[in-house]
Structure formats: structure tokens, C-alpha cells
N, C-alpha and C. Protein backbone atom coordinates (compact mmCIF):
# COMPACT_ATOMS: atom_id res chain seq x y z
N UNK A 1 -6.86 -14.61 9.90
CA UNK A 1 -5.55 -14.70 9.28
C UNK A 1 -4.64 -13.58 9.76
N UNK A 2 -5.31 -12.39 10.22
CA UNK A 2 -4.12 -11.34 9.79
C UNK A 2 -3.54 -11.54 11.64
N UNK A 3 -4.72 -11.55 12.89
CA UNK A 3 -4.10 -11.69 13.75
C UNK A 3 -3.25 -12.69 13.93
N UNK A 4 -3.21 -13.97 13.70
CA UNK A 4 -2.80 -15.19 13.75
C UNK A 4 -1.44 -14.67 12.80
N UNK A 5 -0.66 -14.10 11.89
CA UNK A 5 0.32 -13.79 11.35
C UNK A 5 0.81 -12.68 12.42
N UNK A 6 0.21 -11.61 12.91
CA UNK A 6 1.02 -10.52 13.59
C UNK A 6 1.27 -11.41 14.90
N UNK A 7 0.68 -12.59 15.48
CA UNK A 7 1.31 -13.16 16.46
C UNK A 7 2.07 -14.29 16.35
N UNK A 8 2.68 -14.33 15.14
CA UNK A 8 3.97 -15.08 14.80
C UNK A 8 5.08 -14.21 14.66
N UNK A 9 4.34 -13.21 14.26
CA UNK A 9 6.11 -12.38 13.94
C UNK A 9 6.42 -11.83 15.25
N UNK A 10 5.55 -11.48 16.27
CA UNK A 10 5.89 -11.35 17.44
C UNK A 10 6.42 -12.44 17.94
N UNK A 11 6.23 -13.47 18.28
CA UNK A 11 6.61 -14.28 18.81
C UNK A 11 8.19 -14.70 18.16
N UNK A 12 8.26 -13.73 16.79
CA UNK A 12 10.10 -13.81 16.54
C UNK A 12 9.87 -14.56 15.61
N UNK A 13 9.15 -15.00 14.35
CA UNK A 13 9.11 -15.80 13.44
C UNK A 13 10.13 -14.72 12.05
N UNK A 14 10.78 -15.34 11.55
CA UNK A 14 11.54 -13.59 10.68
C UNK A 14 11.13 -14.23 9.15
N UNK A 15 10.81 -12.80 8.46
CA UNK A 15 9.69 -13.48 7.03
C UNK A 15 10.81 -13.16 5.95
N UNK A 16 10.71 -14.13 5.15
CA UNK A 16 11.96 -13.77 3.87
C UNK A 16 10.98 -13.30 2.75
N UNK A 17 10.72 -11.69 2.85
CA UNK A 17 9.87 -11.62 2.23
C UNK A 17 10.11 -10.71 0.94
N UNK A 18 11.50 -10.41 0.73
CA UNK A 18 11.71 -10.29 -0.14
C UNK A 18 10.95 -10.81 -1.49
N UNK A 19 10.29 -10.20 -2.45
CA UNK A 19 9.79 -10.74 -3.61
C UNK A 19 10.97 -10.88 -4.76
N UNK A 20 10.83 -11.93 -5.98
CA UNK A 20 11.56 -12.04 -6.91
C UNK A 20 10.83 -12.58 -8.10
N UNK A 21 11.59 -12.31 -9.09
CA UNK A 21 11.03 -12.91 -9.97
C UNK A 21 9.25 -12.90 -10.66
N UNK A 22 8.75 -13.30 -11.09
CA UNK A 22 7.41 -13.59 -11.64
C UNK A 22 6.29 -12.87 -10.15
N UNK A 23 6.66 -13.52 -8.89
CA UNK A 23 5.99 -12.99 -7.47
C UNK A 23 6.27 -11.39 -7.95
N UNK A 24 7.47 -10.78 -7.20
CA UNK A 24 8.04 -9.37 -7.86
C UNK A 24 7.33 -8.34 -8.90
N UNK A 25 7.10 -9.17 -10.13
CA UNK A 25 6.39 -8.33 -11.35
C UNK A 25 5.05 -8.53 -10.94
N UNK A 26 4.50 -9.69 -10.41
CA UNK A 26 2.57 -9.80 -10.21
C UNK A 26 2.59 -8.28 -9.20
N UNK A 27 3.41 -8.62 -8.07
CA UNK A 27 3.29 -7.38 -6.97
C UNK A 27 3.27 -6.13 -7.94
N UNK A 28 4.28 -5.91 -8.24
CA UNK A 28 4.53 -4.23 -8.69
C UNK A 28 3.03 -4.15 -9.77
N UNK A 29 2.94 -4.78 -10.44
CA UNK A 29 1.62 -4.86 -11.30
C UNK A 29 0.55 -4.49 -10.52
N UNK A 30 0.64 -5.34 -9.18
CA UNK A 30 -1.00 -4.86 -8.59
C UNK A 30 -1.27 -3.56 -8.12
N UNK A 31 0.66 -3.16 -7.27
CA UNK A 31 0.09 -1.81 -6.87
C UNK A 31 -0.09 -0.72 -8.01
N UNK A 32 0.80 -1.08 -9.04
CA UNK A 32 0.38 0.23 -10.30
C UNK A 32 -0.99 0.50 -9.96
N UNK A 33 -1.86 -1.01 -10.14
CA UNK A 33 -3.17 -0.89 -11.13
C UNK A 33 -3.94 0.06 -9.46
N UNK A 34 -3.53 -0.61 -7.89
CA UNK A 34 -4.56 0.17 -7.13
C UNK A 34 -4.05 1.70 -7.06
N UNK A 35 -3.25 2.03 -7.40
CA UNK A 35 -2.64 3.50 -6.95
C UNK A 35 -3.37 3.91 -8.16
N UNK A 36 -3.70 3.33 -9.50
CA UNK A 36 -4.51 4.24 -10.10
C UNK A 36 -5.64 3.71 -9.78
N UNK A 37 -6.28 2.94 -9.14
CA UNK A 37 -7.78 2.26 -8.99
C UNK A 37 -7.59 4.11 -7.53
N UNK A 38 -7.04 4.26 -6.98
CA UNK A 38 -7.18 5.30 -5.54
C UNK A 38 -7.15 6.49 -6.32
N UNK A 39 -6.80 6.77 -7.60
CA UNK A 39 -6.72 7.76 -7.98
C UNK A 39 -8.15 7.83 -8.92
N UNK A 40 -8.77 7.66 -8.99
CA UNK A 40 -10.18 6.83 -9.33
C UNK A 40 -10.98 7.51 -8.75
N UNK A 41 -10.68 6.72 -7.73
CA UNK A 41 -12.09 6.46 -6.44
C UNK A 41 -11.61 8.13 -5.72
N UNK A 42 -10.80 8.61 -5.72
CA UNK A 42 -10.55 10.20 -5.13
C UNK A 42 -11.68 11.02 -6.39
N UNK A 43 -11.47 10.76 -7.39
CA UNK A 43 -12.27 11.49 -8.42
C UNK A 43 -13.86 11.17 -8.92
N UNK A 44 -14.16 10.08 -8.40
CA UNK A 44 -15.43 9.22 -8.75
C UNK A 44 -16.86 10.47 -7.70
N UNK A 45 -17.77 9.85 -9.41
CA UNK A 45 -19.04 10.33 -9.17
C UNK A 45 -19.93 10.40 -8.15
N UNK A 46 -19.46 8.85 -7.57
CA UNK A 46 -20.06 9.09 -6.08
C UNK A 46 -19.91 9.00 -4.85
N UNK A 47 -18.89 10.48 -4.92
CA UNK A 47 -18.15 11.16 -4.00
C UNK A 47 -16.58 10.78 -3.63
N UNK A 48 -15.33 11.35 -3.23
CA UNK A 48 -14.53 11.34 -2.76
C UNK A 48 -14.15 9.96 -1.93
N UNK A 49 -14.31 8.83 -2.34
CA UNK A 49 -14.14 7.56 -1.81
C UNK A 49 -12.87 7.38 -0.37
N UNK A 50 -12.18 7.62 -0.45
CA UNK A 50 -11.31 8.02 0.13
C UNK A 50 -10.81 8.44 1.60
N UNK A 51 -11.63 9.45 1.33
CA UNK A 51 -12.31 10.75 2.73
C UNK A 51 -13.30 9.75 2.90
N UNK A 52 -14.39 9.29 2.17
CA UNK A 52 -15.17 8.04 2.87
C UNK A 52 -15.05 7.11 3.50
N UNK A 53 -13.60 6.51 3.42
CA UNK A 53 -13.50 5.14 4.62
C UNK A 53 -12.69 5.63 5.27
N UNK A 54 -12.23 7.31 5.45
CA UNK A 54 -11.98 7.65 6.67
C UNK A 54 -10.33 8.37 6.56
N UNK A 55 -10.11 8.39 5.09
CA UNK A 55 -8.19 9.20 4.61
C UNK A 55 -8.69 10.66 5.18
N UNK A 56 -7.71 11.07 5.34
CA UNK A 56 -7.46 12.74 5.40
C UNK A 56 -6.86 12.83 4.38
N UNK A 57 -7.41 14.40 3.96
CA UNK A 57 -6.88 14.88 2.97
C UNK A 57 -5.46 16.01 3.01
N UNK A 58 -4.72 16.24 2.81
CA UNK A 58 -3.71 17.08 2.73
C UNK A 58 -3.81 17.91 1.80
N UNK A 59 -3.88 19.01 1.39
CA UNK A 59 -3.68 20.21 0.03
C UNK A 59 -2.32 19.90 -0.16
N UNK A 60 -1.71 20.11 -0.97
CA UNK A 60 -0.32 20.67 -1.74
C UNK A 60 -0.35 21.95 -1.31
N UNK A 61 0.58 22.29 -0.59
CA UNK A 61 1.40 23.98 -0.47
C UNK A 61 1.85 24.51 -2.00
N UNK A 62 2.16 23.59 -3.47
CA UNK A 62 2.58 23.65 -4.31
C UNK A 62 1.55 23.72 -5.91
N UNK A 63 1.81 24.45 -6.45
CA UNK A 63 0.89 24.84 -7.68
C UNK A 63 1.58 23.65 -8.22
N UNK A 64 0.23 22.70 -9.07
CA UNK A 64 0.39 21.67 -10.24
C UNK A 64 0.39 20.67 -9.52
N UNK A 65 0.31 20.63 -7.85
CA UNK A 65 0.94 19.12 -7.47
C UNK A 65 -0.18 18.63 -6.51
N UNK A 66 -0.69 17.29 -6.88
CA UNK A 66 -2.45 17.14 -6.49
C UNK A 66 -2.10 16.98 -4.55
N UNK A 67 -3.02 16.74 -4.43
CA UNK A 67 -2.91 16.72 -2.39
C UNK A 67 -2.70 15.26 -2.18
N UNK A 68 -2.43 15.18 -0.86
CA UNK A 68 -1.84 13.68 -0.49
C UNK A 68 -2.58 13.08 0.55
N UNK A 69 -3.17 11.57 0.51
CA UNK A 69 -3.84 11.45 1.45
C UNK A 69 -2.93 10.26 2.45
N UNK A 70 -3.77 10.41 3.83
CA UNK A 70 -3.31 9.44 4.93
C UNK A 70 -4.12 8.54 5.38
N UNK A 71 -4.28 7.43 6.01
CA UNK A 71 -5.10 6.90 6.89
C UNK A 71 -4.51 6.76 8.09
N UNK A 72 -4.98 7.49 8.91
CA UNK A 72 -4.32 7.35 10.74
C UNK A 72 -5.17 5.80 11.61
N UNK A 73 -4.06 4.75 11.46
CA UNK A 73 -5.04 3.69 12.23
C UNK A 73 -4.92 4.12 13.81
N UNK A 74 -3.78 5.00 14.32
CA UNK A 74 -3.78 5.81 15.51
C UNK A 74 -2.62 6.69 15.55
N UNK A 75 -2.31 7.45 16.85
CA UNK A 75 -1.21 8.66 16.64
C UNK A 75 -0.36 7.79 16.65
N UNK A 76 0.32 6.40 16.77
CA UNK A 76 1.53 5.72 16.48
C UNK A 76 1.80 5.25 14.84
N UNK A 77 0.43 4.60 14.01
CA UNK A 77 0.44 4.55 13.05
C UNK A 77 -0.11 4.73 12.03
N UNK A 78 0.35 5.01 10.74
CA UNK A 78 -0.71 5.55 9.44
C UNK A 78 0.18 5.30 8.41
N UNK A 79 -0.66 5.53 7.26
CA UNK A 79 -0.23 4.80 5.75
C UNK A 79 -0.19 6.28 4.46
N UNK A 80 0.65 6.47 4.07
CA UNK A 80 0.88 7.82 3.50
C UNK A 80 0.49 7.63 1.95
N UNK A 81 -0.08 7.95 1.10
CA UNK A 81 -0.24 7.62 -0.29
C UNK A 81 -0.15 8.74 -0.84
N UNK A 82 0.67 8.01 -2.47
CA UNK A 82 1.10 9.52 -3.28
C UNK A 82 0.94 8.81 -4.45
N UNK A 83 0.95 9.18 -5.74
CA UNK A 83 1.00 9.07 -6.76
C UNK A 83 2.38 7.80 -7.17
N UNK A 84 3.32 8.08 -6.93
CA UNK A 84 4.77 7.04 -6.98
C UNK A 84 4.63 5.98 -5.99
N UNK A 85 3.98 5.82 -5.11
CA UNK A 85 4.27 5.10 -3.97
C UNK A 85 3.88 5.13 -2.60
N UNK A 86 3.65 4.32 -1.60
CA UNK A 86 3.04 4.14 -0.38
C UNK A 86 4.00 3.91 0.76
N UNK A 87 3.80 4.74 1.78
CA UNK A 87 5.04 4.63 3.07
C UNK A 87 3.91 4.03 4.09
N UNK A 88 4.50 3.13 4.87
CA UNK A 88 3.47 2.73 5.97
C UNK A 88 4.55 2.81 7.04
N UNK A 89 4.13 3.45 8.49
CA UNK A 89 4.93 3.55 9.27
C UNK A 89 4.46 3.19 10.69
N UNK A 90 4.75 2.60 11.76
CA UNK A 90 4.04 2.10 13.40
C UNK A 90 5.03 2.29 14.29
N UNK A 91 4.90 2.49 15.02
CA UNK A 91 6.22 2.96 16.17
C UNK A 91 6.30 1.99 17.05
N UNK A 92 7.78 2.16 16.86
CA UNK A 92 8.95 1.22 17.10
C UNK A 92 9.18 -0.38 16.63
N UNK A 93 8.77 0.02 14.93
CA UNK A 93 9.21 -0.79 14.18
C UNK A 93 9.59 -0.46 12.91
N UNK A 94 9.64 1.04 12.77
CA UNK A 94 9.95 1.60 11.49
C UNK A 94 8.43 2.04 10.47
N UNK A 95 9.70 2.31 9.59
CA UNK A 95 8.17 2.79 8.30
C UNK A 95 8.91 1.80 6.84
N UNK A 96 8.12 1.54 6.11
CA UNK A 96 8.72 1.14 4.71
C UNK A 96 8.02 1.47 3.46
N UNK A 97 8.82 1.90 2.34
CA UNK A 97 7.99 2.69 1.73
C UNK A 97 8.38 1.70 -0.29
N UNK A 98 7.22 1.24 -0.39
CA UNK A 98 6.84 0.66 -1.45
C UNK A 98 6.68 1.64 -2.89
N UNK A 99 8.14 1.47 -3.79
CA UNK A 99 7.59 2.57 -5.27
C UNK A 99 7.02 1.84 -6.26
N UNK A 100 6.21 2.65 -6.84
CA UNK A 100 5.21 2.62 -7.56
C UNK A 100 6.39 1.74 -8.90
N UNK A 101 5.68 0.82 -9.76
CA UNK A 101 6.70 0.25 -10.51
C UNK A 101 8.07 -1.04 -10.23
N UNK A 102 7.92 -0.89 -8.87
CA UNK A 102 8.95 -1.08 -8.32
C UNK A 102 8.75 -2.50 -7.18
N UNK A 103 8.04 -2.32 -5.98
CA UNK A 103 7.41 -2.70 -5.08
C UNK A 103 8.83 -3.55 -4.67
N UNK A 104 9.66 -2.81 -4.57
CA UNK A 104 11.09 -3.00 -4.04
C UNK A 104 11.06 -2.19 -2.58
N UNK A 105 11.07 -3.29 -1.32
CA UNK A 105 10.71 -2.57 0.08
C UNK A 105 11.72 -1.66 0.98
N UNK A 106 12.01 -0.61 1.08
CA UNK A 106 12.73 -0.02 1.41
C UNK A 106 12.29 0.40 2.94
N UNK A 107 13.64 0.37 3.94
CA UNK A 107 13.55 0.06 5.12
C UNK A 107 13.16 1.93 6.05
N UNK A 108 12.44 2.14 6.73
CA UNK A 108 13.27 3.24 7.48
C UNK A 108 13.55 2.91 8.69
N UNK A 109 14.44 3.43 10.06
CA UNK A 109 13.91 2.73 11.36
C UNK A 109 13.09 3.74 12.19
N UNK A 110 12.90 5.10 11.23
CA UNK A 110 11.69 6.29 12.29
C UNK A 110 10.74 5.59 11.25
N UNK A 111 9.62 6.13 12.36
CA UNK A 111 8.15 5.67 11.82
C UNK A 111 6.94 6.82 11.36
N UNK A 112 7.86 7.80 11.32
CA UNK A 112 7.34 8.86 10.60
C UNK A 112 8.42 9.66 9.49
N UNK A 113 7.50 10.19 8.62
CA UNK A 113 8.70 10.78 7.35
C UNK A 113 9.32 12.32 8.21
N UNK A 114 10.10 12.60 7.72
CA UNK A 114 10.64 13.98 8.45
C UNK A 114 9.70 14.84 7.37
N UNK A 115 9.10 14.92 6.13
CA UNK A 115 8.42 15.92 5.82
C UNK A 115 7.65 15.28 4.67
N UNK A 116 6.26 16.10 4.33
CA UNK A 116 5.15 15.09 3.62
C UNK A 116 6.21 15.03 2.21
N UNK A 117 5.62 14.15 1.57
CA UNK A 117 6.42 13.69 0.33
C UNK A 117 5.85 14.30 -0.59
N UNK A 118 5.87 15.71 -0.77
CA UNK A 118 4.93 15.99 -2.61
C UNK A 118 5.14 15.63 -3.37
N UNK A 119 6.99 15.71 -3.61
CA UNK A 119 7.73 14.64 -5.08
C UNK A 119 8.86 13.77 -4.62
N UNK A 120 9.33 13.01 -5.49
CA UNK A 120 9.90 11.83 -4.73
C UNK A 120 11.34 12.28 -4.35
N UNK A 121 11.51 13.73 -4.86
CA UNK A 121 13.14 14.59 -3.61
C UNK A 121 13.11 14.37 -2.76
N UNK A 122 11.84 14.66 -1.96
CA UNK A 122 11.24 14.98 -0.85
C UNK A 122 11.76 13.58 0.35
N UNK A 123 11.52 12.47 -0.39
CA UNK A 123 11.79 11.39 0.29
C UNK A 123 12.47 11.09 1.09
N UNK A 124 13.11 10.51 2.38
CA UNK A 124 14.14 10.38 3.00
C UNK A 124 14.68 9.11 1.91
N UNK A 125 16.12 8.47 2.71
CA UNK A 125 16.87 7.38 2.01
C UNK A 125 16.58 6.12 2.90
N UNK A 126 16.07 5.53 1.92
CA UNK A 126 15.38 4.44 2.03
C UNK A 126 16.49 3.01 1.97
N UNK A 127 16.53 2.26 3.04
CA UNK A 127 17.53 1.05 2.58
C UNK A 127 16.95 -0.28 2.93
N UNK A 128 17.62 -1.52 2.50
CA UNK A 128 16.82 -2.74 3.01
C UNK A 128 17.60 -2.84 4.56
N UNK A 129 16.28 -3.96 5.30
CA UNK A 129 16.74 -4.21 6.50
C UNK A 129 18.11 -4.75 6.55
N UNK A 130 18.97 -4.58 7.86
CA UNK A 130 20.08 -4.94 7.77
C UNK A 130 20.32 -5.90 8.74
N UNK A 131 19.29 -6.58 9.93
CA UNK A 131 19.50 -7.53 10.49
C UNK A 131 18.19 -7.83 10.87
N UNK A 132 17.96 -8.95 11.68
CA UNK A 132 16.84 -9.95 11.89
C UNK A 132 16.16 -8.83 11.89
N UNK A 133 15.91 -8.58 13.56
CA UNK A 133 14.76 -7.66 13.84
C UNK A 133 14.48 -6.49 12.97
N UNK A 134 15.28 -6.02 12.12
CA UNK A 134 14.68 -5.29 10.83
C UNK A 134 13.89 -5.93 9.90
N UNK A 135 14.38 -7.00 9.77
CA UNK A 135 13.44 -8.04 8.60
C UNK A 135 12.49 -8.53 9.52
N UNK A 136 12.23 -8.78 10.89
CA UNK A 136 11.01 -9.06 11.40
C UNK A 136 10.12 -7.53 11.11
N UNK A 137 10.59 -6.22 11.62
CA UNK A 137 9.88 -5.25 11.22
C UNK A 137 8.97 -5.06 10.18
N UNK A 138 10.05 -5.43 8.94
CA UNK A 138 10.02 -4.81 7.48
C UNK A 138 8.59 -5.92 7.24
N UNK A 139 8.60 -7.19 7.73
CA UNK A 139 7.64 -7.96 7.07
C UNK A 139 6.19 -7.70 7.80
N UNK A 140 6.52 -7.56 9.08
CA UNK A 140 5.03 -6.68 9.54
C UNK A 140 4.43 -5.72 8.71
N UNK A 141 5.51 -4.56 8.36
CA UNK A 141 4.70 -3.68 7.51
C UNK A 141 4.28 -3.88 6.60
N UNK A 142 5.24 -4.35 5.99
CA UNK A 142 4.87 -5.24 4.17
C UNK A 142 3.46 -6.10 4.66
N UNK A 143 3.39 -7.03 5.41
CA UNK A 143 2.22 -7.59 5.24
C UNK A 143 1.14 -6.70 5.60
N UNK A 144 1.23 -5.81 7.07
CA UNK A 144 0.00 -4.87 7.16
C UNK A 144 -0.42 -4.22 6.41
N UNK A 145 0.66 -3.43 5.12
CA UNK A 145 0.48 -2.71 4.02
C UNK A 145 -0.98 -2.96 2.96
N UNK A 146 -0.48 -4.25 2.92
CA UNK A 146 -0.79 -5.30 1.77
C UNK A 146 -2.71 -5.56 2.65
N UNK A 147 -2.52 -5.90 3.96
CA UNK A 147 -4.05 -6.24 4.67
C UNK A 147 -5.16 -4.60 4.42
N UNK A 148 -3.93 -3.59 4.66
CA UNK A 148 -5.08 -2.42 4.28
C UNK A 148 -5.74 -2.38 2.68
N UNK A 149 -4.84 -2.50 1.97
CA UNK A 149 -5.26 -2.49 0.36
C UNK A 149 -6.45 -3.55 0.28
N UNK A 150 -6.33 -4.99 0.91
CA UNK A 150 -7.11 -5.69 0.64
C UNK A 150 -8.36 -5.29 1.59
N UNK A 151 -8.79 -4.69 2.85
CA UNK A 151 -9.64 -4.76 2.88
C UNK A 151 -10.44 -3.23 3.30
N UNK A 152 -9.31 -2.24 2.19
CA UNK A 152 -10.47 -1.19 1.69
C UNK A 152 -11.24 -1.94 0.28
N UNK A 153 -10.29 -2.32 -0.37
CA UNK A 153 -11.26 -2.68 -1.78
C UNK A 153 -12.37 -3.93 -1.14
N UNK A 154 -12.42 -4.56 -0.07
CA UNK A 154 -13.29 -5.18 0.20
C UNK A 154 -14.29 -4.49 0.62
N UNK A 155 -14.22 -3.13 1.23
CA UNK A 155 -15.17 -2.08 1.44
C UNK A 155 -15.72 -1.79 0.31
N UNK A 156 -14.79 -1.04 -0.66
CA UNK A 156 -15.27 -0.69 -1.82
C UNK A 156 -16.03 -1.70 -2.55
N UNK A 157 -15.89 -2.79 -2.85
CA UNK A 157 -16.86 -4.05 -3.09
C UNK A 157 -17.91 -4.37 -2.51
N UNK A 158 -18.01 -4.11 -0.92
CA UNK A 158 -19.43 -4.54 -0.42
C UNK A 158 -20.32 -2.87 -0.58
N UNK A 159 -19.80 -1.66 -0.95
CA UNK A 159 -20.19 -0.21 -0.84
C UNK A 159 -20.59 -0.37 -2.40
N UNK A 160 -19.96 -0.73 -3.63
CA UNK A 160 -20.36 -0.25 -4.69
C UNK A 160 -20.69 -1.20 -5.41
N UNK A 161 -20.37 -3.02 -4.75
CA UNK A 161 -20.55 -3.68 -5.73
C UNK A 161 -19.17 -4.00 -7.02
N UNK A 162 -19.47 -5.27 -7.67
CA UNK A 162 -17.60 -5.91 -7.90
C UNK A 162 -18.22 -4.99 -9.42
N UNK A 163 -19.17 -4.60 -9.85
CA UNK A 163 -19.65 -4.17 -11.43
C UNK A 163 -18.57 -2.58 -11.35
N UNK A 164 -19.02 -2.19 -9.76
CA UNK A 164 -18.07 -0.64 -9.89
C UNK A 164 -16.39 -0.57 -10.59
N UNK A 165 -15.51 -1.92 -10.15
CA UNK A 165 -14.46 -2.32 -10.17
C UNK A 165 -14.32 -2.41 -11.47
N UNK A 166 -14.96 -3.30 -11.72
CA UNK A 166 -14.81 -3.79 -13.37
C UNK A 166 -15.03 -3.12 -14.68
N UNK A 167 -15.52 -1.47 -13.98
CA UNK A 167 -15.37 -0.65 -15.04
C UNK A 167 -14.80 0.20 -14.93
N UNK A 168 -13.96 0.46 -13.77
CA UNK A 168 -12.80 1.41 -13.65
C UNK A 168 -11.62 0.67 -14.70
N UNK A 169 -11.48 -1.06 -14.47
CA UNK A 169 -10.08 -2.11 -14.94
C UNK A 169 -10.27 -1.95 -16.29
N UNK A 170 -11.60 -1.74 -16.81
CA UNK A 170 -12.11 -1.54 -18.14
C UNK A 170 -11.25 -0.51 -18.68
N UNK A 171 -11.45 0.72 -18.03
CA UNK A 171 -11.04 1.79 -18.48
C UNK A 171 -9.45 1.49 -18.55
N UNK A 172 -8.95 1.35 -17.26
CA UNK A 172 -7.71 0.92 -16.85
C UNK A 172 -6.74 0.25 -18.25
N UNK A 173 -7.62 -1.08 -18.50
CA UNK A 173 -7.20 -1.80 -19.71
C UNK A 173 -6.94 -1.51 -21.13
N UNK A 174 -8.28 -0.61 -21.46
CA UNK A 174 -7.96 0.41 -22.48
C UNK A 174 -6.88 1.44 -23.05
N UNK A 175 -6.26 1.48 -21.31
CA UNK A 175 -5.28 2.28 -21.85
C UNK A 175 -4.00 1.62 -21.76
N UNK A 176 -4.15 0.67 -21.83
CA UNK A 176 -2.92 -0.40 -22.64
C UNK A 176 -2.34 -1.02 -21.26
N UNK A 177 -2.97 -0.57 -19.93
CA UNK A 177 -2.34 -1.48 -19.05
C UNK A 177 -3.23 -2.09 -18.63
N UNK A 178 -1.95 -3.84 -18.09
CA UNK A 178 -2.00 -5.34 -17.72
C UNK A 178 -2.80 -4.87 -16.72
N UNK A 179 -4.76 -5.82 -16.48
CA UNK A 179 -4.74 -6.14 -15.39
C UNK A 179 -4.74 -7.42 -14.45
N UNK A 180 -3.78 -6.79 -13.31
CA UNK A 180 -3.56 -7.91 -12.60
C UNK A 180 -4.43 -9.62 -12.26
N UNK A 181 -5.74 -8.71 -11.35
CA UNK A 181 -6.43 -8.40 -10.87
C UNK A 181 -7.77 -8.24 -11.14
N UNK A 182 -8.69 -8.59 -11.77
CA UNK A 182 -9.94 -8.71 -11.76
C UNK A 182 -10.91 -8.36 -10.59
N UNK A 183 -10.20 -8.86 -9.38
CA UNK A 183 -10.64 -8.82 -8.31
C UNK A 183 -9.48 -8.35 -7.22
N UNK A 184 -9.26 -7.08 -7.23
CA UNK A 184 -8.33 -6.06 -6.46
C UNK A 184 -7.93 -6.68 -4.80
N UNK A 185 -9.51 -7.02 -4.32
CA UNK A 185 -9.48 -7.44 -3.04
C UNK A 185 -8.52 -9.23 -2.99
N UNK A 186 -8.98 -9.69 -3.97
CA UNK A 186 -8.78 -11.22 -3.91
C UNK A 186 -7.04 -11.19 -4.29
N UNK A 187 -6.94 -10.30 -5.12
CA UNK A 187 -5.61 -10.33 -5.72
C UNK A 187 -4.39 -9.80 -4.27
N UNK A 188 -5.28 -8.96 -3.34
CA UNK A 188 -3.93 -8.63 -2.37
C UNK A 188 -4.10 -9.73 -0.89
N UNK A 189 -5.47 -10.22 -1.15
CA UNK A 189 -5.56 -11.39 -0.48
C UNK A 189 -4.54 -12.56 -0.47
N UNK A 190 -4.33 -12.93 -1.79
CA UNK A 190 -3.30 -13.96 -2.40
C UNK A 190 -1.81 -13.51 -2.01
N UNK A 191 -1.37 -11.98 -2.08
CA UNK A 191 -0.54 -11.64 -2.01
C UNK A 191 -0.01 -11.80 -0.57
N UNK A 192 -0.89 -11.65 0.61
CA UNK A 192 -0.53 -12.13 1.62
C UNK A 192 -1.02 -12.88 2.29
N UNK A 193 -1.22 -13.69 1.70
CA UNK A 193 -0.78 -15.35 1.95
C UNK A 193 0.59 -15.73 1.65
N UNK A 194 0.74 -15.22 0.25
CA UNK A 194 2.10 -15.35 -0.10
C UNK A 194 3.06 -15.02 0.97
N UNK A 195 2.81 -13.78 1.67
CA UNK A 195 4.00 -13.06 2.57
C UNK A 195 3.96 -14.19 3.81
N UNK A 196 3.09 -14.69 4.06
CA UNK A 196 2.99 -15.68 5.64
C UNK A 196 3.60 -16.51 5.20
N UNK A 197 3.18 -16.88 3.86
CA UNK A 197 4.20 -18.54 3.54
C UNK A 197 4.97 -18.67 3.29
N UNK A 198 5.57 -17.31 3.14
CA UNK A 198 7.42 -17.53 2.56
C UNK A 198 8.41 -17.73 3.45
């Protein structure tokens, strides 16, 4: 699936991938629940999950403010994660950076941030694409975004087993938040499908 989609949008296919409505709230719902499912698995008993399928870790230069991790898929591209939100960036197609709550896609056309993001000041200004080949960009990332989430938790599922999951959502649920998601992997699976078919 995922090659067979990156060789449509090459080939100039442009994705209206804008989310709305009921789509819109499922999205922002899922990433709440994995940005705290990553904030989890950084703290979990057995070991630093994270640094395990291969993130770097960053310290905070800043007292009170936790460290930030990356995944480098090479020196052109990598996926930045913070507490508010996820920037994914590949060169020479931009970066776009997904907020937490929000999952409203904001465009950049560099593919790296000018400085790590500790709090969301930090951020550059984020806008939607403003013509085709931006919205061909923007939907590459959006969908590649969406293929990493789904198949670390497919790691994390074949590494710990779906029982590990289901008692983090436990916890998750307890504390009064919706889950999406039962199945983290299946749920961003669906999600892009959604992005190919729109």
C-alpha cells in the first residue's frame, strides 16, 4: 500500500486531504491518545521503547522541560516529536507539523525546523499549502506521518504483544479520555486509507 500511494503522488496525483468534520475529531483523537501512548512507552518498565526502534534522544538545555525525540529515516528526512505535536520533514518537499488537539496540517516549504522546538514559541509559522505542488507535498507527509505511527505500534504489538496496549488505553481511559483506538496500529491503518481515498 504505502509504495503504490508514494507512486501516485509522484506521478502528480494531488490529495484533498484536508480532514473535516467527524474524520477531523477521529484524527485529532488518535494522535492525543499516541502522543500519550509515546509518552508511555519513553517511561515503561521494559525499557525506553523509543531509543528501541531506533529515536534519538535530545536533553532539554532547559530546567522542567522533558527531552525531545527524533527518528532519522536519513540525513534528508526525520520526524520530530514533542509533547503538543509532530513535525515531519524530507527534502524538497517541505516539513508539516501536526498539533496535538488539533491535527490541523500546517505547511512549511524548508524541511528542517530552524531550531528544536522545546515549547510551542519556539515554532516557526506554519501555513496551509498554497498551490498544487504544495498540496501534492503536504499529502505525502501527512500520509508518511500517519505510515510511521502505524507501523511503530505494529512493532510495539509484535515486541510486547496487543495485552501491552490494552493496559496502557486502560489507564489512558481512566483518566477520563476517549479511546479512539483499541488497536493504535489498525486505527492509523484506517486513517490512511482514508488519506489515499480522498
Amino acid at each position: 500500500m504505502t509504495m503504490l500511494a508514494l507512486r501516485k503522488i509522484k506521478a502528480g496525483m494531488e490529495y484533498r486531504w484536508r480532514l473535516r468534520g467527524k474524520r477531523l475529531s477521529e484524527a485529532s483523537a488518535l494522535l492525543n491518545q499516541e502522543i500519550y501512548l509515546l509518552g508511555r512507552d519513553i517511561q515503561s518498565s521494559r525499557g525506553n521503547l523509543l531509543l528501541e526502534y531506533g529515536c534519538c534522544k535530545e536533553p532539554s538545555p532547559y530546567r522542567g522541560i522533558h527531552s525531545l525525540y527524533t527518528y532519522h529515516f536519513s540525513r534528508q528526512k526525520r520526524i520530530v516529536f514533542r509533547g503538543f505535536g509532530v513535525f515531519f520533514g524530507a527534502s524538497a518537499r517541505g516539513g508539516i507539523f501536526l498539533r496535538r488537539n488539533q491535527f490541523d496540517v500546517g505547511f512549511l516549504p524548508e524541511a528542517t525546523l530552524p531550531r528544536l522546538p522545546w515549547v510551542p514559541a519556539l515554532l516557526p509559522h506554519f501555513r496551509h499549502p498554497k498551490d498544487p505542488q504544495e498540496r501534492r507535498n503536504a499529502g505525502r507527509l501527512l500520509f508518511e506521518t500517519v505510515e510511521w505511527f502505524r507501523c511503530y505500534e505494529g512493532w510495539v504489538e509484535k515486541q510486547f504483544g496487543r495485552a501491552f496496549r490494552m493496559g496502557q488505553l486502560s489507564h489512558y481511559q481512566r483518566r477520563g479520555r476517549r479511546v479512539v483506538s483499541w488497536s493504535p496500529q489498525l486505527g492509523w491503518a484506517e486513517l490512511a486509507k482514508w488519506i489515499l481515498s480522498s
